[in-house]
Protein backbone atom coordinates (compact mmCIF):
# COMPACT_ATOMS: atom_id res chain seq x y z
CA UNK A 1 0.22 51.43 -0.39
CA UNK A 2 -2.25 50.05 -2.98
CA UNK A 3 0.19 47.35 -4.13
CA UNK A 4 1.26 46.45 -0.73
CA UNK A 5 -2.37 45.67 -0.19
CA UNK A 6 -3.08 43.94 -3.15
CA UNK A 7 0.09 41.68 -2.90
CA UNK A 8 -0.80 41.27 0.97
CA UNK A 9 -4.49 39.76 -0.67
CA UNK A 10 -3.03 37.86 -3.64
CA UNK A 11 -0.12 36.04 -0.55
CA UNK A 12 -3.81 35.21 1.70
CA UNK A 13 -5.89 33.97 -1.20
CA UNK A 14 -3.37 31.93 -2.84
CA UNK A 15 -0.35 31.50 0.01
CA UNK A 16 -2.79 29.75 2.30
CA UNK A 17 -2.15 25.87 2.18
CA UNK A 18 -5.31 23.65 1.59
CA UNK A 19 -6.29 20.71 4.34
CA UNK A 20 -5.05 17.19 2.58
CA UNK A 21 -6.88 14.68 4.85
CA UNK A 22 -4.44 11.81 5.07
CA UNK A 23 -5.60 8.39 2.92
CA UNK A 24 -6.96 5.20 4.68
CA UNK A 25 -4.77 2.78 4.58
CA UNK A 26 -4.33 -1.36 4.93
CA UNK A 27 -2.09 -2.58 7.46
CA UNK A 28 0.44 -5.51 6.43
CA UNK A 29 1.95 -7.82 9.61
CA UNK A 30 4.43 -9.99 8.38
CA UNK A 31 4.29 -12.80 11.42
CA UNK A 32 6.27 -15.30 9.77
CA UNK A 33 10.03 -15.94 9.94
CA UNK A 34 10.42 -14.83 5.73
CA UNK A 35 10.54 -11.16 3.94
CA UNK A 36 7.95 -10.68 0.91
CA UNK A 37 6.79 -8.65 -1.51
CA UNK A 38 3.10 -7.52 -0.72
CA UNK A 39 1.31 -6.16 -3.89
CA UNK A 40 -1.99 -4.78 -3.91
CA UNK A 41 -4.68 -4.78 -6.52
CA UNK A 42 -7.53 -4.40 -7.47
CA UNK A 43 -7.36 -7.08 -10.45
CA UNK A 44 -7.65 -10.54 -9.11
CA UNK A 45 -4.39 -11.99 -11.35
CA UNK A 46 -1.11 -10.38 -11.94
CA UNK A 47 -0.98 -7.52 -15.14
CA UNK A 48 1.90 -6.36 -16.87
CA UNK A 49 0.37 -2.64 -17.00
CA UNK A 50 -1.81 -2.26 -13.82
CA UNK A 51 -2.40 -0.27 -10.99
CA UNK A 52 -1.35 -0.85 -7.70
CA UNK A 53 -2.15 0.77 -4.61
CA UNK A 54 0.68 2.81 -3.37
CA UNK A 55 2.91 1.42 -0.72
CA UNK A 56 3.69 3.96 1.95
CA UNK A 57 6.49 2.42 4.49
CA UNK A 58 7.56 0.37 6.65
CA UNK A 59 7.35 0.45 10.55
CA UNK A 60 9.40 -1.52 13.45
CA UNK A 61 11.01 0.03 16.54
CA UNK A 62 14.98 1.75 16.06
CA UNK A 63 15.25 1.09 12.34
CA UNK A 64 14.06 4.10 9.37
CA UNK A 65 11.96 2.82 6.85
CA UNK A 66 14.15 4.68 4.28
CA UNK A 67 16.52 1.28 4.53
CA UNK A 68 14.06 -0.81 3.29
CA UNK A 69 12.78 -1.86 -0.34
CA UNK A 70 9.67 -0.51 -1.23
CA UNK A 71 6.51 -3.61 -1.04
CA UNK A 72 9.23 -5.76 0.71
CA UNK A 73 8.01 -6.37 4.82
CA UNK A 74 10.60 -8.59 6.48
CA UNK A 75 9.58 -10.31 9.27
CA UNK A 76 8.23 -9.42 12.45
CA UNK A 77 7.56 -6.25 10.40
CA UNK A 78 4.91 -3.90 9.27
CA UNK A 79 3.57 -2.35 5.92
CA UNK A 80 1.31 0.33 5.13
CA UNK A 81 -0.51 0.63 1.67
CA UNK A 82 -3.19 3.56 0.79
CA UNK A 83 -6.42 2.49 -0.29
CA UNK A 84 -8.10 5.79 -0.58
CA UNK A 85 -10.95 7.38 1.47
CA UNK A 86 -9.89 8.98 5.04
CA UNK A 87 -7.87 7.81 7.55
CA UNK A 88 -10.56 6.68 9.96
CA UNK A 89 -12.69 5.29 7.10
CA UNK A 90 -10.94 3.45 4.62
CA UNK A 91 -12.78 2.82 1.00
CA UNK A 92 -11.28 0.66 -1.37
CA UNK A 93 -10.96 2.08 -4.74
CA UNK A 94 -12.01 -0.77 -6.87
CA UNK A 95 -15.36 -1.49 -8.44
CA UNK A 96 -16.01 -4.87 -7.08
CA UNK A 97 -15.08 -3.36 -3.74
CA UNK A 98 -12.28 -6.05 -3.92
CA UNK A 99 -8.79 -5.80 -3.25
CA UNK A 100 -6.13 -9.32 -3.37
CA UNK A 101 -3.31 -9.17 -1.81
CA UNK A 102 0.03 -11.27 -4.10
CA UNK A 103 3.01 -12.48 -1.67
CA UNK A 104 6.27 -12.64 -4.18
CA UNK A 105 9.48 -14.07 -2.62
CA UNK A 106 12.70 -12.11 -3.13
CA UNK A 107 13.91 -14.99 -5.53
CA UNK A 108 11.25 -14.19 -7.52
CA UNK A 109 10.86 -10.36 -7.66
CA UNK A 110 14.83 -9.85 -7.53
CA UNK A 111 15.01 -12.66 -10.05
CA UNK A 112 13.10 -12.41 -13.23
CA UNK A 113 11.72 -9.48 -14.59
CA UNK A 114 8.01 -8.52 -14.63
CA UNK A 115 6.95 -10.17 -17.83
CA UNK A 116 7.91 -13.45 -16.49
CA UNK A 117 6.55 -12.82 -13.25
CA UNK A 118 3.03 -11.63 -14.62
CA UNK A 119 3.24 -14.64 -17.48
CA UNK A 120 3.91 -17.10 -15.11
CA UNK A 121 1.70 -15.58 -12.50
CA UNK A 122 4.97 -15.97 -10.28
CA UNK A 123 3.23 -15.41 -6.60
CA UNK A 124 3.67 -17.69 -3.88
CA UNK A 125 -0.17 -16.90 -3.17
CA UNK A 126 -2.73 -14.75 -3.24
CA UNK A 127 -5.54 -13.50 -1.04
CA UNK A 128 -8.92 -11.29 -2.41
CA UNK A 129 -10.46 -9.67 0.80
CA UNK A 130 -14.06 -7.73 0.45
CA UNK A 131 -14.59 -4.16 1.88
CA UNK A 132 -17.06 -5.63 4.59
CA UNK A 133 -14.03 -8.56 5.42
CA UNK A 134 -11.47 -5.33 5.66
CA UNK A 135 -13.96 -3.38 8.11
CA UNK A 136 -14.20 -6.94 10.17
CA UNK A 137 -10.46 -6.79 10.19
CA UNK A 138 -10.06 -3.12 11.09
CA UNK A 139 -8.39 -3.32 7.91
CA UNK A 140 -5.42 -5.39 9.47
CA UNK A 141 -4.45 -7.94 7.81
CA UNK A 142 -1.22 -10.63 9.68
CA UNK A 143 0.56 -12.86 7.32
CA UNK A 144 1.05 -15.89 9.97
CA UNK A 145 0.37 -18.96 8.14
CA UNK A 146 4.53 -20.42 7.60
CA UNK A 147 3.30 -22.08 4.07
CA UNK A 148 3.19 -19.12 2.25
């Protein structure tokens, strides 16, 4: 009876699974009429050996996200990236309290490797947005503008 009970305490102290508050994220609307490649950094030019905040998926209406590239948002489409804090308060996890945004074209991530990309800073353009601009933007951000 003794070891039921201490195997019954060891599953309750141990077998109980912890609360994982989901991450705040940035939202990504691609509004334009081309797919890209949406990395996010904290570093305001391309590095061969950086980080990058994770990509979490893609979202539009009938299709699974599981059929897309990861960082790739075709148009009329959405991409989520975690940024850290909680869910209904973001924090950026950078020490300038930056982040920029690089849009890569599929020629140009599909079509040279990263050395060349990051040694030729190979973006089509880039955009550095400040904690106070993300909380502005309800952390939203809509590619629109047809010259990128």
């Amino acid at each position: 009876m003794k070891k039921i009970l201490l195997l019954f305490n060891i599953m309750m102290l141990y077998g109980c699974p912890t609360y994982e508050p989901e991450s705040g994220f940035i939202v990504v609307h691609n509004n334009t009429m081309k797919p890209y490649y949406i990395l996010l950094s904290c570093d305001d030019s391309l590095k061969l050996n950086h980080k990058l905040f994770p990509f979490i998926e893609n979202r539009q209406k009938g299709i699974p996200s599981s059929e897309f590239s990861p960082n790739r948002i075709p148009p009329s489409m959405t991409g989520l990236f975690a940024v850290g804090g909680r869910k209904n308060m973001p924090e950026l996890a950078c020490e300038s309290k930056k982040v920029t945004i690089f849009f890569l074209t599929d020629s140009v991530l599909l079509g040279c490797k990263w050395r060349e990309i990051v040694e030729g800073q190979m973006y089509q353009e880039k955009d550095t947005y400040s904690k106070d601009q993300l909380d502005k933007m309800n952390w939203t951000i809509y590619i629109q503008n047809c010259n990128k």
